[in-house]
PDBML (XML) file of the C-alpha atoms, coordinates in Angstrom:
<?xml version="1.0" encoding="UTF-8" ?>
<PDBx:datablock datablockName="MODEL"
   xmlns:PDBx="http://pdbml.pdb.org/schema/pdbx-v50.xsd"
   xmlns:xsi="http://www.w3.org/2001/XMLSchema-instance"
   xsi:schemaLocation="http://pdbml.pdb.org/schema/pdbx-v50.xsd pdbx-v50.xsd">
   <PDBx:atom_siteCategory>
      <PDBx:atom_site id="1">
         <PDBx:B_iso_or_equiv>0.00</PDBx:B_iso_or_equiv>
         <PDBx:Cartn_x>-57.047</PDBx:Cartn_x>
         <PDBx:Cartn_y>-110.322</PDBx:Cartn_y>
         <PDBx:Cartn_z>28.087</PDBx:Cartn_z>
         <PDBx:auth_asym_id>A</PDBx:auth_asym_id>
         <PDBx:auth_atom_id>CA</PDBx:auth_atom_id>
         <PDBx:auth_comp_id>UNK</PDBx:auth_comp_id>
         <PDBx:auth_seq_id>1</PDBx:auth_seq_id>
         <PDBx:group_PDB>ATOM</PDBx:group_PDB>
         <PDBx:label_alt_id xsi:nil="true" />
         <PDBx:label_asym_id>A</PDBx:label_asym_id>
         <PDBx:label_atom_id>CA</PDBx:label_atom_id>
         <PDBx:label_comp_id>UNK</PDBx:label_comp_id>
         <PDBx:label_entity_id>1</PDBx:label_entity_id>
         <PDBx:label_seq_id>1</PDBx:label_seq_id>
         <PDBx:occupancy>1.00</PDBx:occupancy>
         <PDBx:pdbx_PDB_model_num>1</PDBx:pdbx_PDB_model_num>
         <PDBx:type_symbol>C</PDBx:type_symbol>
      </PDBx:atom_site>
      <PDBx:atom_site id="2">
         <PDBx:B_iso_or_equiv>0.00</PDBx:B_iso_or_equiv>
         <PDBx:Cartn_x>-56.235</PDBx:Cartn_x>
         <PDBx:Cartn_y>-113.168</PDBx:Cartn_y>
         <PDBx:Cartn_z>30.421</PDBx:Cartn_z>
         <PDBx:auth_asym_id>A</PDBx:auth_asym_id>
         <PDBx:auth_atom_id>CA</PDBx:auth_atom_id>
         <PDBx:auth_comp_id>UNK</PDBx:auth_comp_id>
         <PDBx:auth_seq_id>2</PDBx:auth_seq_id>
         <PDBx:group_PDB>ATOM</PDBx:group_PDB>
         <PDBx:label_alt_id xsi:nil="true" />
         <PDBx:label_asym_id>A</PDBx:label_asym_id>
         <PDBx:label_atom_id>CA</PDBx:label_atom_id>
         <PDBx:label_comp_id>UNK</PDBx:label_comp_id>
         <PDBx:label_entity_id>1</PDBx:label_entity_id>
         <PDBx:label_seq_id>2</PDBx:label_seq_id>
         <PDBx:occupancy>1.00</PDBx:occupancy>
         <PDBx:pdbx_PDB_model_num>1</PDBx:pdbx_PDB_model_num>
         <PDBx:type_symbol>C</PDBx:type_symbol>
      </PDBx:atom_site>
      <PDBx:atom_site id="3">
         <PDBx:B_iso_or_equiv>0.00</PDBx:B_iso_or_equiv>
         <PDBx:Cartn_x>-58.781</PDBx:Cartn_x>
         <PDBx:Cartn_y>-115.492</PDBx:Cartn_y>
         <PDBx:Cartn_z>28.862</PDBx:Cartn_z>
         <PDBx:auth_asym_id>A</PDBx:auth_asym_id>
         <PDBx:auth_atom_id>CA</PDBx:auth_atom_id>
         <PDBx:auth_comp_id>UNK</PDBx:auth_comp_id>
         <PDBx:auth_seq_id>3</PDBx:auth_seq_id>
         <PDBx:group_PDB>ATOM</PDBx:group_PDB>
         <PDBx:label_alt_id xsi:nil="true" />
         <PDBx:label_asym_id>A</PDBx:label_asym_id>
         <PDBx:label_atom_id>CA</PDBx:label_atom_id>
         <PDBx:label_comp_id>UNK</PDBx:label_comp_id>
         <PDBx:label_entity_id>1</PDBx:label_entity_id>
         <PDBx:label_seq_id>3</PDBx:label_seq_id>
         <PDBx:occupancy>1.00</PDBx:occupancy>
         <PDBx:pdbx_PDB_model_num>1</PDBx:pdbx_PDB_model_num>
         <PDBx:type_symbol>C</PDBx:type_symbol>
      </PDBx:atom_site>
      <PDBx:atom_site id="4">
         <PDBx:B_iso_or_equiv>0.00</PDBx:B_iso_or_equiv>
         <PDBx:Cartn_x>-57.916</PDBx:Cartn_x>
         <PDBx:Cartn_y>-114.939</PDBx:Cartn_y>
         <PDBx:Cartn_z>25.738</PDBx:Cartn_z>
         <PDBx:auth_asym_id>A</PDBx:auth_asym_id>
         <PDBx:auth_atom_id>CA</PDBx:auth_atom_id>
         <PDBx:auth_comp_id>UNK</PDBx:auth_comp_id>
         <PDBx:auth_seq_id>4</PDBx:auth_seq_id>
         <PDBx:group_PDB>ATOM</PDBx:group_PDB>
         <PDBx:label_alt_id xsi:nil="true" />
         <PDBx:label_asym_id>A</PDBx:label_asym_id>
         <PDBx:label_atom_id>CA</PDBx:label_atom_id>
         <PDBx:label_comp_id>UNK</PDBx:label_comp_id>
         <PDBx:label_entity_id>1</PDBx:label_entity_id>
         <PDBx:label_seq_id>4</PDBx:label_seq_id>
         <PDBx:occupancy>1.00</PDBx:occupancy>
         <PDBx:pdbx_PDB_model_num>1</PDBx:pdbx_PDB_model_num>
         <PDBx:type_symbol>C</PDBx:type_symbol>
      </PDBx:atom_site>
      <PDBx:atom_site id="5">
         <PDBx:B_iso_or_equiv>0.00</PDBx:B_iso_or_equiv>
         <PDBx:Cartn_x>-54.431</PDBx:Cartn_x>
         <PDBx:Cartn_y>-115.738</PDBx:Cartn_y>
         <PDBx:Cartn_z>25.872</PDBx:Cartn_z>
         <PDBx:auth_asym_id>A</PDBx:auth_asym_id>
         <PDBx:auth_atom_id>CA</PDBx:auth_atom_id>
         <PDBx:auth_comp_id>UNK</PDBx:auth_comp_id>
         <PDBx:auth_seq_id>5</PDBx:auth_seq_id>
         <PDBx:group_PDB>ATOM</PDBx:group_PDB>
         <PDBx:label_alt_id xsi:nil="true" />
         <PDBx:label_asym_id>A</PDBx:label_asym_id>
         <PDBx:label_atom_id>CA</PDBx:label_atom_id>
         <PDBx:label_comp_id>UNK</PDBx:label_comp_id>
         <PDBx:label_entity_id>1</PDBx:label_entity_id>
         <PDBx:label_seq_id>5</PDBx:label_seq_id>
         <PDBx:occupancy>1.00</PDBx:occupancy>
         <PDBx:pdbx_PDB_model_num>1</PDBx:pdbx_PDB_model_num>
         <PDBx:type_symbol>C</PDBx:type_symbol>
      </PDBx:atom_site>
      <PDBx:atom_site id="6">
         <PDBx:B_iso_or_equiv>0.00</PDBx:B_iso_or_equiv>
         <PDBx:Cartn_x>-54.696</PDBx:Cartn_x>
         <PDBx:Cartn_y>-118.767</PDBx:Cartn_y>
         <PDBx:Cartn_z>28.038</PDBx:Cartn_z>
         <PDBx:auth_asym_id>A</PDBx:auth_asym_id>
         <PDBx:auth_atom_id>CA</PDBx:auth_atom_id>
         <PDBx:auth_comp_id>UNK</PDBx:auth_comp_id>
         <PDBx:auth_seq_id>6</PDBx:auth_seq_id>
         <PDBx:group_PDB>ATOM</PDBx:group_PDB>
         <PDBx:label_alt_id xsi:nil="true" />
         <PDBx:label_asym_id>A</PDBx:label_asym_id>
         <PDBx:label_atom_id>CA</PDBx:label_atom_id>
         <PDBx:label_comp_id>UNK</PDBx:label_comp_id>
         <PDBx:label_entity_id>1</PDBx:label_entity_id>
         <PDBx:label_seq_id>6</PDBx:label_seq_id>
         <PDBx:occupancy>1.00</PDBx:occupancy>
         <PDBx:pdbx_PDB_model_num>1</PDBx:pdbx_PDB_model_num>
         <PDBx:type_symbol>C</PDBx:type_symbol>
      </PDBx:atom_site>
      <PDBx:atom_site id="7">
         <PDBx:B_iso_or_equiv>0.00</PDBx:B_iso_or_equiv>
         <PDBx:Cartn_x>-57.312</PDBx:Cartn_x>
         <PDBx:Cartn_y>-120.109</PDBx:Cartn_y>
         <PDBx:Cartn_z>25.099</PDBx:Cartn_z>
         <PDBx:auth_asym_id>A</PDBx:auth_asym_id>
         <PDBx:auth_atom_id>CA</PDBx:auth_atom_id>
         <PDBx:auth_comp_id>UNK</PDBx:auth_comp_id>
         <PDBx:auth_seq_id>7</PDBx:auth_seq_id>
         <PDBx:group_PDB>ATOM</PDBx:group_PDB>
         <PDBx:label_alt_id xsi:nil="true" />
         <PDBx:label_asym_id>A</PDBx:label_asym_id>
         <PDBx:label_atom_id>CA</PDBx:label_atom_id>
         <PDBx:label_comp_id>UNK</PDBx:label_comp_id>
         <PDBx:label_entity_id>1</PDBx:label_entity_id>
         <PDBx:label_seq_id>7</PDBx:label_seq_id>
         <PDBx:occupancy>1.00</PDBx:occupancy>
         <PDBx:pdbx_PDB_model_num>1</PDBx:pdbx_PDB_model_num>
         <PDBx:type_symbol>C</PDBx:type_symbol>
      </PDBx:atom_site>
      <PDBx:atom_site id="8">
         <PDBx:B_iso_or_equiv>0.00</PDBx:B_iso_or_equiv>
         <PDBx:Cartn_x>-54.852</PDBx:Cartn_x>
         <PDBx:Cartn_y>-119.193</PDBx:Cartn_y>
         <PDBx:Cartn_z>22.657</PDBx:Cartn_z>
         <PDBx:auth_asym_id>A</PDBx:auth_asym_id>
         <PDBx:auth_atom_id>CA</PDBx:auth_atom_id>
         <PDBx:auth_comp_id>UNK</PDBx:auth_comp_id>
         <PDBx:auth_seq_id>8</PDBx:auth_seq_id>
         <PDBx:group_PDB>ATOM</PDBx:group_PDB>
         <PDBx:label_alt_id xsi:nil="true" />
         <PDBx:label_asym_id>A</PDBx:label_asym_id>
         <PDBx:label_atom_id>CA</PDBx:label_atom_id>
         <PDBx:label_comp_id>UNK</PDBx:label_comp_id>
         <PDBx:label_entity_id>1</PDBx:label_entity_id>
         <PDBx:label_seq_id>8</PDBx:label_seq_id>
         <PDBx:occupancy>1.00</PDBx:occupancy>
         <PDBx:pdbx_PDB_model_num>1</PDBx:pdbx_PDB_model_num>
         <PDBx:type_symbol>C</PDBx:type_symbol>
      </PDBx:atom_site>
      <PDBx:atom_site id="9">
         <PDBx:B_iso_or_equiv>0.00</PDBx:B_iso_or_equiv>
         <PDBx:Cartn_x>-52.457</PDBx:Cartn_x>
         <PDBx:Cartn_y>-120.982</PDBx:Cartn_y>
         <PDBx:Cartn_z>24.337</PDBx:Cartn_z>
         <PDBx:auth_asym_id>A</PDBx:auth_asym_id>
         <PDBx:auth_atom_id>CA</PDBx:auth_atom_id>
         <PDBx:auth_comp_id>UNK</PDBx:auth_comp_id>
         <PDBx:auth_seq_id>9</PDBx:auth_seq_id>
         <PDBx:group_PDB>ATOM</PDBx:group_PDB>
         <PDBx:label_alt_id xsi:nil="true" />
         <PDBx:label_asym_id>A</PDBx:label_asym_id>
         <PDBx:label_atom_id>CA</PDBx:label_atom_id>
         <PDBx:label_comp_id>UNK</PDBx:label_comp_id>
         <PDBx:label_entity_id>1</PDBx:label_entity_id>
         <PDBx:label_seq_id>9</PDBx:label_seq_id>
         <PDBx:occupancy>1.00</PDBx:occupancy>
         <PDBx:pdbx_PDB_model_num>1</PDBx:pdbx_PDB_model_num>
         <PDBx:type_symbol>C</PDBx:type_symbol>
      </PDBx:atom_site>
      <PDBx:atom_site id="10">
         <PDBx:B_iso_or_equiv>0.00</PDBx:B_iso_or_equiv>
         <PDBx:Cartn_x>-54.530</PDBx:Cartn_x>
         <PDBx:Cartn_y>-124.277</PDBx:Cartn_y>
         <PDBx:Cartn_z>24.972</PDBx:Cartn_z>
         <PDBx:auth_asym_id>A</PDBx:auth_asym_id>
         <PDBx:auth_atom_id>CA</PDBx:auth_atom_id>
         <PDBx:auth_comp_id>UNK</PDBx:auth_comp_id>
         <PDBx:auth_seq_id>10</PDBx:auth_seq_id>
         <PDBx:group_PDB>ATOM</PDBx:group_PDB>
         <PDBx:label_alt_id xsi:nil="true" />
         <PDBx:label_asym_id>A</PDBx:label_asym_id>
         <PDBx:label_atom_id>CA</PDBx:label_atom_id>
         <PDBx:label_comp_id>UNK</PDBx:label_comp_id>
         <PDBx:label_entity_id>1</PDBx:label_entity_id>
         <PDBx:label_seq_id>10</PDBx:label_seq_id>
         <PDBx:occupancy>1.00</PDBx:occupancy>
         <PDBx:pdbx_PDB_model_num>1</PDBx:pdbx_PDB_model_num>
         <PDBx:type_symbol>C</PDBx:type_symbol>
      </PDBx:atom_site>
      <PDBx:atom_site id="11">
         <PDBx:B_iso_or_equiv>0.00</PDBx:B_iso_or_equiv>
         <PDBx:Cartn_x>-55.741</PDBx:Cartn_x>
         <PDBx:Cartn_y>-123.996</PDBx:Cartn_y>
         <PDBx:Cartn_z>20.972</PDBx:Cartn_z>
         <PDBx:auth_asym_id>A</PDBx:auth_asym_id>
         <PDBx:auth_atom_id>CA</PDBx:auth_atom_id>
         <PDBx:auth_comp_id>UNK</PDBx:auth_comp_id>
         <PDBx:auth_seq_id>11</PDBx:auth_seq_id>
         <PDBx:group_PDB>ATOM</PDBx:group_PDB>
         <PDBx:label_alt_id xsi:nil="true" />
         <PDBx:label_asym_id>A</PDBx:label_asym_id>
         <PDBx:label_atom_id>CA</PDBx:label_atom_id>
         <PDBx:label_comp_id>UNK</PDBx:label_comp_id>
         <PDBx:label_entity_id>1</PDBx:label_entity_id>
         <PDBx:label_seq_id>11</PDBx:label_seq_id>
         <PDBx:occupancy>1.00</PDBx:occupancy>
         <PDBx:pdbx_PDB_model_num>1</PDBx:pdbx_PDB_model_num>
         <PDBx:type_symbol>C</PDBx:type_symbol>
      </PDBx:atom_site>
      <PDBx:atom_site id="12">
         <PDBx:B_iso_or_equiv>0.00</PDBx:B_iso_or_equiv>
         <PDBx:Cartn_x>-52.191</PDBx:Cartn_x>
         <PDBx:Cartn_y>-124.019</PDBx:Cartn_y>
         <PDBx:Cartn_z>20.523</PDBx:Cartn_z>
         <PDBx:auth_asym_id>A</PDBx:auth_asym_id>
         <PDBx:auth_atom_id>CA</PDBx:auth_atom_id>
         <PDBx:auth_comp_id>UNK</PDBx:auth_comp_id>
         <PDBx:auth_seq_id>12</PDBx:auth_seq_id>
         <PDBx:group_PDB>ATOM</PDBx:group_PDB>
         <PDBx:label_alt_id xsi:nil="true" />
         <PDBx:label_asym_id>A</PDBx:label_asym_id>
         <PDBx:label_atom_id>CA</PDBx:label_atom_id>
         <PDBx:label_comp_id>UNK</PDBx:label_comp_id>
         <PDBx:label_entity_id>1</PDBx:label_entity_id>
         <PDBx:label_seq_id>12</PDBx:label_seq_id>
         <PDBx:occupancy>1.00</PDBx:occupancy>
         <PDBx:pdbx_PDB_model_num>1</PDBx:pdbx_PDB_model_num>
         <PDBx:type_symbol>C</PDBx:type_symbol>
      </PDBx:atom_site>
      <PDBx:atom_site id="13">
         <PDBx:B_iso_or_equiv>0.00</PDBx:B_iso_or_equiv>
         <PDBx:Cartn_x>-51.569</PDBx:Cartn_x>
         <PDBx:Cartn_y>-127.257</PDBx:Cartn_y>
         <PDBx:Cartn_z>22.316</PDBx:Cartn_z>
         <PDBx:auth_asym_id>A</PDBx:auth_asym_id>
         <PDBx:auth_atom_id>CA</PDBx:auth_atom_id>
         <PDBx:auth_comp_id>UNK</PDBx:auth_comp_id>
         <PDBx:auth_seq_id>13</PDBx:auth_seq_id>
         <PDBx:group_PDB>ATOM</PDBx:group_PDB>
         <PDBx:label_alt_id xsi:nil="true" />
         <PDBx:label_asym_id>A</PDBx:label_asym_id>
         <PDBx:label_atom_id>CA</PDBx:label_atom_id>
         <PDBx:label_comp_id>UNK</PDBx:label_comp_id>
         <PDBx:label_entity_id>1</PDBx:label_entity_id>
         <PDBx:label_seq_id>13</PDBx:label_seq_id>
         <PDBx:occupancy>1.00</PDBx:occupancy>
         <PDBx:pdbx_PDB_model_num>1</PDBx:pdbx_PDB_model_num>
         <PDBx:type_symbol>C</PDBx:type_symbol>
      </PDBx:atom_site>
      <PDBx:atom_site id="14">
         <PDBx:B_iso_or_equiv>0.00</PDBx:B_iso_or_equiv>
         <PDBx:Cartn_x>-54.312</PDBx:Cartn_x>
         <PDBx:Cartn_y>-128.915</PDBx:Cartn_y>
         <PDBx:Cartn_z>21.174</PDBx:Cartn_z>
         <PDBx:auth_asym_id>A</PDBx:auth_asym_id>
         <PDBx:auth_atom_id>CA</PDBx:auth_atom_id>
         <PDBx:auth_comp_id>UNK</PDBx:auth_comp_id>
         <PDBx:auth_seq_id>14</PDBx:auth_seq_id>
         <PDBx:group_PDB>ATOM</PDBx:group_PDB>
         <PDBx:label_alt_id xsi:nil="true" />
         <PDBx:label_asym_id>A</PDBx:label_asym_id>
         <PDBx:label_atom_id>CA</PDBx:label_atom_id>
         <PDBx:label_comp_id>UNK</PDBx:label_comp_id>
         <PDBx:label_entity_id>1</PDBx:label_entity_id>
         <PDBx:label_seq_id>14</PDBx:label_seq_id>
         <PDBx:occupancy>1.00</PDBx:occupancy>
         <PDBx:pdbx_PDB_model_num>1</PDBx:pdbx_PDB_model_num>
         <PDBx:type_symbol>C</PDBx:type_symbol>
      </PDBx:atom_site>
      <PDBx:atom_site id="15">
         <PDBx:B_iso_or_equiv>0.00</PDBx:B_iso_or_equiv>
         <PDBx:Cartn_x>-52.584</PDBx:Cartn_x>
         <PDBx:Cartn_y>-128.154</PDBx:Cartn_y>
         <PDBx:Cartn_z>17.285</PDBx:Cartn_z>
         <PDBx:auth_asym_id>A</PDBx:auth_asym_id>
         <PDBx:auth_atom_id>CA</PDBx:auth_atom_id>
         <PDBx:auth_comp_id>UNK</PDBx:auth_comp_id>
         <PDBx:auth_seq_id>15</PDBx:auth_seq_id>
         <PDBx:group_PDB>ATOM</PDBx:group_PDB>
         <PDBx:label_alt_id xsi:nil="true" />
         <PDBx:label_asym_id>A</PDBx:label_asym_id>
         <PDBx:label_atom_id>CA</PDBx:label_atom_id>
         <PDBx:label_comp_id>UNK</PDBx:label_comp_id>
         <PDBx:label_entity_id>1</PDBx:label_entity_id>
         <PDBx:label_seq_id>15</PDBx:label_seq_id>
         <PDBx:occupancy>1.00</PDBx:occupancy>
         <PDBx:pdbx_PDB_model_num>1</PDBx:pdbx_PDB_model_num>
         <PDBx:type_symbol>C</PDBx:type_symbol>
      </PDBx:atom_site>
      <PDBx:atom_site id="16">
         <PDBx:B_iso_or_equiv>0.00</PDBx:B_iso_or_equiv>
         <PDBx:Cartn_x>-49.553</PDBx:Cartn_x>
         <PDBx:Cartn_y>-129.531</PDBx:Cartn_y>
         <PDBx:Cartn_z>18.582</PDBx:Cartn_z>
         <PDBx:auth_asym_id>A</PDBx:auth_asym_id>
         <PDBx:auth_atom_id>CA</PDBx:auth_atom_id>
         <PDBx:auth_comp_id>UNK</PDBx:auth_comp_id>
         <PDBx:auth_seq_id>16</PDBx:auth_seq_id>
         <PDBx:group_PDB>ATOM</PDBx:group_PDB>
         <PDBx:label_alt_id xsi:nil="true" />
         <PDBx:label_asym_id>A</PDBx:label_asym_id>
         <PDBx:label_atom_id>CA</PDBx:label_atom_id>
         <PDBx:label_comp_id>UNK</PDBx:label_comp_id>
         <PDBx:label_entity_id>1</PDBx:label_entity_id>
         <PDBx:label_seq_id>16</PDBx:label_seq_id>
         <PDBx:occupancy>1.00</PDBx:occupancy>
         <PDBx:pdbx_PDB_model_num>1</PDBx:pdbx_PDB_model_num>
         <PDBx:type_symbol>C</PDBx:type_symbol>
      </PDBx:atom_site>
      <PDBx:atom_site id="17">
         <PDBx:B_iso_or_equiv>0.00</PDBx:B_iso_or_equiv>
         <PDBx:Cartn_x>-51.240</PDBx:Cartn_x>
         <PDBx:Cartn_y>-132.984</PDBx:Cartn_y>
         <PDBx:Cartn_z>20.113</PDBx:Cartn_z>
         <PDBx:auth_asym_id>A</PDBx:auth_asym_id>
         <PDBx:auth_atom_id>CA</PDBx:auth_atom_id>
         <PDBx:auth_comp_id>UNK</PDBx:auth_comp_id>
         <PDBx:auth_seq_id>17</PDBx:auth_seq_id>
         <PDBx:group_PDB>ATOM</PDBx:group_PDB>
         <PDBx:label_alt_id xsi:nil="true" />
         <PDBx:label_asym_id>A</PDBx:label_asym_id>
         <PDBx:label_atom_id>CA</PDBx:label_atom_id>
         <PDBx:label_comp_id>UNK</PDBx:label_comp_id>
         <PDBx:label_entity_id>1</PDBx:label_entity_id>
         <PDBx:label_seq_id>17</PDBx:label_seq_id>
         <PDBx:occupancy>1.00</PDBx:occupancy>
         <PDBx:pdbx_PDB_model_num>1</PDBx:pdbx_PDB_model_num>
         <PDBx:type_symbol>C</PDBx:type_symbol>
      </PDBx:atom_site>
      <PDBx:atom_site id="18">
         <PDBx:B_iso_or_equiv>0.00</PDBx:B_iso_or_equiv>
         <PDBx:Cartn_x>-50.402</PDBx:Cartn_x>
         <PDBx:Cartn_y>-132.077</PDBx:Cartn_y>
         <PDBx:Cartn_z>23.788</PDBx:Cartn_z>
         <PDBx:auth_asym_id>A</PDBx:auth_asym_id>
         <PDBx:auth_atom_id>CA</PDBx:auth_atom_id>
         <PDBx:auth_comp_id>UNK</PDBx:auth_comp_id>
         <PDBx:auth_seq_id>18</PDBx:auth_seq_id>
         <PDBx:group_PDB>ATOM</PDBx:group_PDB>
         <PDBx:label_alt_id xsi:nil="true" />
         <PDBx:label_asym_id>A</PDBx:label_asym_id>
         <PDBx:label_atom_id>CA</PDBx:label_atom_id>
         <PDBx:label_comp_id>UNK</PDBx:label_comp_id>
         <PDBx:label_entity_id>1</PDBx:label_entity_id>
         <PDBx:label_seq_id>18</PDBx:label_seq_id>
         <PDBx:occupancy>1.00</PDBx:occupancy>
         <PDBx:pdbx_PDB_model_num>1</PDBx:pdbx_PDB_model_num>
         <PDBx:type_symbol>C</PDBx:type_symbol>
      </PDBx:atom_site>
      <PDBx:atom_site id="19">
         <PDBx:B_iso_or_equiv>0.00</PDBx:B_iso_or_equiv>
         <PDBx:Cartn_x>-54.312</PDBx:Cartn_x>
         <PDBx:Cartn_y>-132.602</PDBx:Cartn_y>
         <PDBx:Cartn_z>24.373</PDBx:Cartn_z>
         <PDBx:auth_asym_id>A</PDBx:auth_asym_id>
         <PDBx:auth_atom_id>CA</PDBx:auth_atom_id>
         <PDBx:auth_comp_id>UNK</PDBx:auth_comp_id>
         <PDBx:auth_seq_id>19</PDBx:auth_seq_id>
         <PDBx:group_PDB>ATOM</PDBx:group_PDB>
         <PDBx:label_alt_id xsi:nil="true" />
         <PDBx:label_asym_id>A</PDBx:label_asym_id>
         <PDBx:label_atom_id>CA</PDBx:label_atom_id>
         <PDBx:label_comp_id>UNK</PDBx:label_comp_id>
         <PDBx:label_entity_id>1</PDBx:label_entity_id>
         <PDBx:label_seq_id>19</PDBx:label_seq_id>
         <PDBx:occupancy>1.00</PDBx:occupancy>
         <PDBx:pdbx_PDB_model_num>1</PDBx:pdbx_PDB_model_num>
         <PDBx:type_symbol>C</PDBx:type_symbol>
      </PDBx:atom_site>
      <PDBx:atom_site id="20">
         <PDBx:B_iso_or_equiv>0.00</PDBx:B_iso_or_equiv>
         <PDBx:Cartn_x>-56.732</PDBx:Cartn_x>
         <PDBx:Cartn_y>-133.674</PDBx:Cartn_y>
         <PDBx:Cartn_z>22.316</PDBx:Cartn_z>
         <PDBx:auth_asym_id>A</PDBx:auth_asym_id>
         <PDBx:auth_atom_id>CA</PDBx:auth_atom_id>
         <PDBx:auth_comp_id>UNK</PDBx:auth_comp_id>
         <PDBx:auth_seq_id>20</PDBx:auth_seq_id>
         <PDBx:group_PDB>ATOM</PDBx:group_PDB>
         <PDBx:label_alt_id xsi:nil="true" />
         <PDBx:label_asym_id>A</PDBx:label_asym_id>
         <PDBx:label_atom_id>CA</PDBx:label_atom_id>
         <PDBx:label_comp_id>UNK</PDBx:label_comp_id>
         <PDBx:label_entity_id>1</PDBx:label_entity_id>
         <PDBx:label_seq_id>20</PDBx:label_seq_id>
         <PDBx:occupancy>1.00</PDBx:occupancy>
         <PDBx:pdbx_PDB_model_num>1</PDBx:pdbx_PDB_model_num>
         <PDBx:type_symbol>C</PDBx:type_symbol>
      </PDBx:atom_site>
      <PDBx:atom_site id="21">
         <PDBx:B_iso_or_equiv>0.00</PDBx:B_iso_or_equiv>
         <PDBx:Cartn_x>-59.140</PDBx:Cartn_x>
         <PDBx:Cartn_y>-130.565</PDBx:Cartn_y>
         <PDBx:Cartn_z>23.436</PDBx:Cartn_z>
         <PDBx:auth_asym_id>A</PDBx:auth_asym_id>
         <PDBx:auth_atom_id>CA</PDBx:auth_atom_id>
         <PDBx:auth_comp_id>UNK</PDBx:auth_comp_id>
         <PDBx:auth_seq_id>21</PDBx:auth_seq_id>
         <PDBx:group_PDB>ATOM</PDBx:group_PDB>
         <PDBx:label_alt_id xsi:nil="true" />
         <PDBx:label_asym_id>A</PDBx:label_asym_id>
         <PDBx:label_atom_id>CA</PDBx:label_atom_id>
         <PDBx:label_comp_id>UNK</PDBx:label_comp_id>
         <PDBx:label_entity_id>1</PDBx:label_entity_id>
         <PDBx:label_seq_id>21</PDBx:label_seq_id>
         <PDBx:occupancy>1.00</PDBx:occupancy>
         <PDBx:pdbx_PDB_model_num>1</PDBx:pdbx_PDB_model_num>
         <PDBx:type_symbol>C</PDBx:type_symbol>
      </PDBx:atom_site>
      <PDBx:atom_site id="22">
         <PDBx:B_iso_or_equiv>0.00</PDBx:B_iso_or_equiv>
         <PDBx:Cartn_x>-59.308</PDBx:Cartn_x>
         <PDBx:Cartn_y>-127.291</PDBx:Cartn_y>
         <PDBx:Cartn_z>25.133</PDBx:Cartn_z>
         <PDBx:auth_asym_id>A</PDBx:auth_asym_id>
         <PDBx:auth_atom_id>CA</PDBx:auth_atom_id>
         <PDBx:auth_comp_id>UNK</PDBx:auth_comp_id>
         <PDBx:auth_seq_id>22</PDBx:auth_seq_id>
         <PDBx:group_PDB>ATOM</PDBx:group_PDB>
         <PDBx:label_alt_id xsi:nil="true" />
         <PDBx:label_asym_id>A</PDBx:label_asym_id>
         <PDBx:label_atom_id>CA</PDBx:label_atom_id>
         <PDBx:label_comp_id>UNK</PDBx:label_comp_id>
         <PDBx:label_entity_id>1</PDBx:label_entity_id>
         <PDBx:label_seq_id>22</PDBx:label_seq_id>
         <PDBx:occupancy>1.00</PDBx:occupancy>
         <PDBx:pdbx_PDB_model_num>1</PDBx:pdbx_PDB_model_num>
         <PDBx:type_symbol>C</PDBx:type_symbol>
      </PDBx:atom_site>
      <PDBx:atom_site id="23">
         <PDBx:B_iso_or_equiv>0.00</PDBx:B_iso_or_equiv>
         <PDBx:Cartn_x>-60.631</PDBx:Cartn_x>
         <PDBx:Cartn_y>-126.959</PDBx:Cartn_y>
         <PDBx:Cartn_z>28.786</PDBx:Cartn_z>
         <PDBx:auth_asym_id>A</PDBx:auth_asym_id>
         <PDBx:auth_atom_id>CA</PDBx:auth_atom_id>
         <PDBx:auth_comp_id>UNK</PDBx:auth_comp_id>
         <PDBx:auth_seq_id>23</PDBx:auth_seq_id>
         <PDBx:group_PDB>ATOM</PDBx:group_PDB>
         <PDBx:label_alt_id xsi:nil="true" />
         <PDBx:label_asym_id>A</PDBx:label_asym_id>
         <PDBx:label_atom_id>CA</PDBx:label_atom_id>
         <PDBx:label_comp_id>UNK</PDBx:label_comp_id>
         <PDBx:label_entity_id>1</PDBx:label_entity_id>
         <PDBx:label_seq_id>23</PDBx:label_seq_id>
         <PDBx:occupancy>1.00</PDBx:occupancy>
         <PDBx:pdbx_PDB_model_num>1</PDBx:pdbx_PDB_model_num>
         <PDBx:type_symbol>C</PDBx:type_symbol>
      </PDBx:atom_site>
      <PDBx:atom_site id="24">
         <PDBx:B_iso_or_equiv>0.00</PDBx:B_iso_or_equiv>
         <PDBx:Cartn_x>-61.010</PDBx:Cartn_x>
         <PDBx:Cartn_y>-122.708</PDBx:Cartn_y>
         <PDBx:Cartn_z>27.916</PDBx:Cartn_z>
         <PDBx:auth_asym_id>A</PDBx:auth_asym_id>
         <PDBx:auth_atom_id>CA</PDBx:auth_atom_id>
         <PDBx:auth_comp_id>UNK</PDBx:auth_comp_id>
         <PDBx:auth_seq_id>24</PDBx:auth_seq_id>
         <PDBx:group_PDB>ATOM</PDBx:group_PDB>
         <PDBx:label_alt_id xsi:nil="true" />
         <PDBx:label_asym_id>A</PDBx:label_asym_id>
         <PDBx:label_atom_id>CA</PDBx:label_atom_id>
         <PDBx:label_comp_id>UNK</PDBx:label_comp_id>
         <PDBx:label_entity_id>1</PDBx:label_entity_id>
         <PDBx:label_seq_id>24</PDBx:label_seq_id>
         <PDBx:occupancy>1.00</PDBx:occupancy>
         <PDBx:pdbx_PDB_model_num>1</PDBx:pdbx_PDB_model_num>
         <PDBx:type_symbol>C</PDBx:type_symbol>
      </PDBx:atom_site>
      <PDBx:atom_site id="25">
         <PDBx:B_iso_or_equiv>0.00</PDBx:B_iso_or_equiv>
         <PDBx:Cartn_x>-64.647</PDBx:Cartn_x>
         <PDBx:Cartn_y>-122.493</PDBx:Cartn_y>
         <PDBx:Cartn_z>27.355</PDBx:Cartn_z>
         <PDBx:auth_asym_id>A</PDBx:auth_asym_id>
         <PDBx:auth_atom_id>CA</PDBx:auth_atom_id>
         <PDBx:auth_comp_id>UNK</PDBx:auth_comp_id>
         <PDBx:auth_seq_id>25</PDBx:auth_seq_id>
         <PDBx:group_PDB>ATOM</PDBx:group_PDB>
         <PDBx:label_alt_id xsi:nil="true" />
         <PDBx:label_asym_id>A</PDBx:label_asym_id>
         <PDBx:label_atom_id>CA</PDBx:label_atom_id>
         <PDBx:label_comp_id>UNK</PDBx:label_comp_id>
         <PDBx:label_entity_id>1</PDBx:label_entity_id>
         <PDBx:label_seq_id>25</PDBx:label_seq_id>
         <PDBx:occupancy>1.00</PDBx:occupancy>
         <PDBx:pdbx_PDB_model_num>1</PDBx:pdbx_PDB_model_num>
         <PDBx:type_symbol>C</PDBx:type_symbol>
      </PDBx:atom_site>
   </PDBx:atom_siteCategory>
</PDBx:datablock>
């Protein structure tokens, strides 16, 4: 459950152009 919000979160930023990718792999 943990996981899958943080990668949910970081997909998020990454829409948004906080970071250009996702470290949750």
């Amino acid at each position: 459950q943990a996981y899958t919000v943080l990668g949910r979160v970081f997909r998020d930023a990454v829409a948004e152009g906080k970071i250009p990718d996702s470290p949750v792999r």
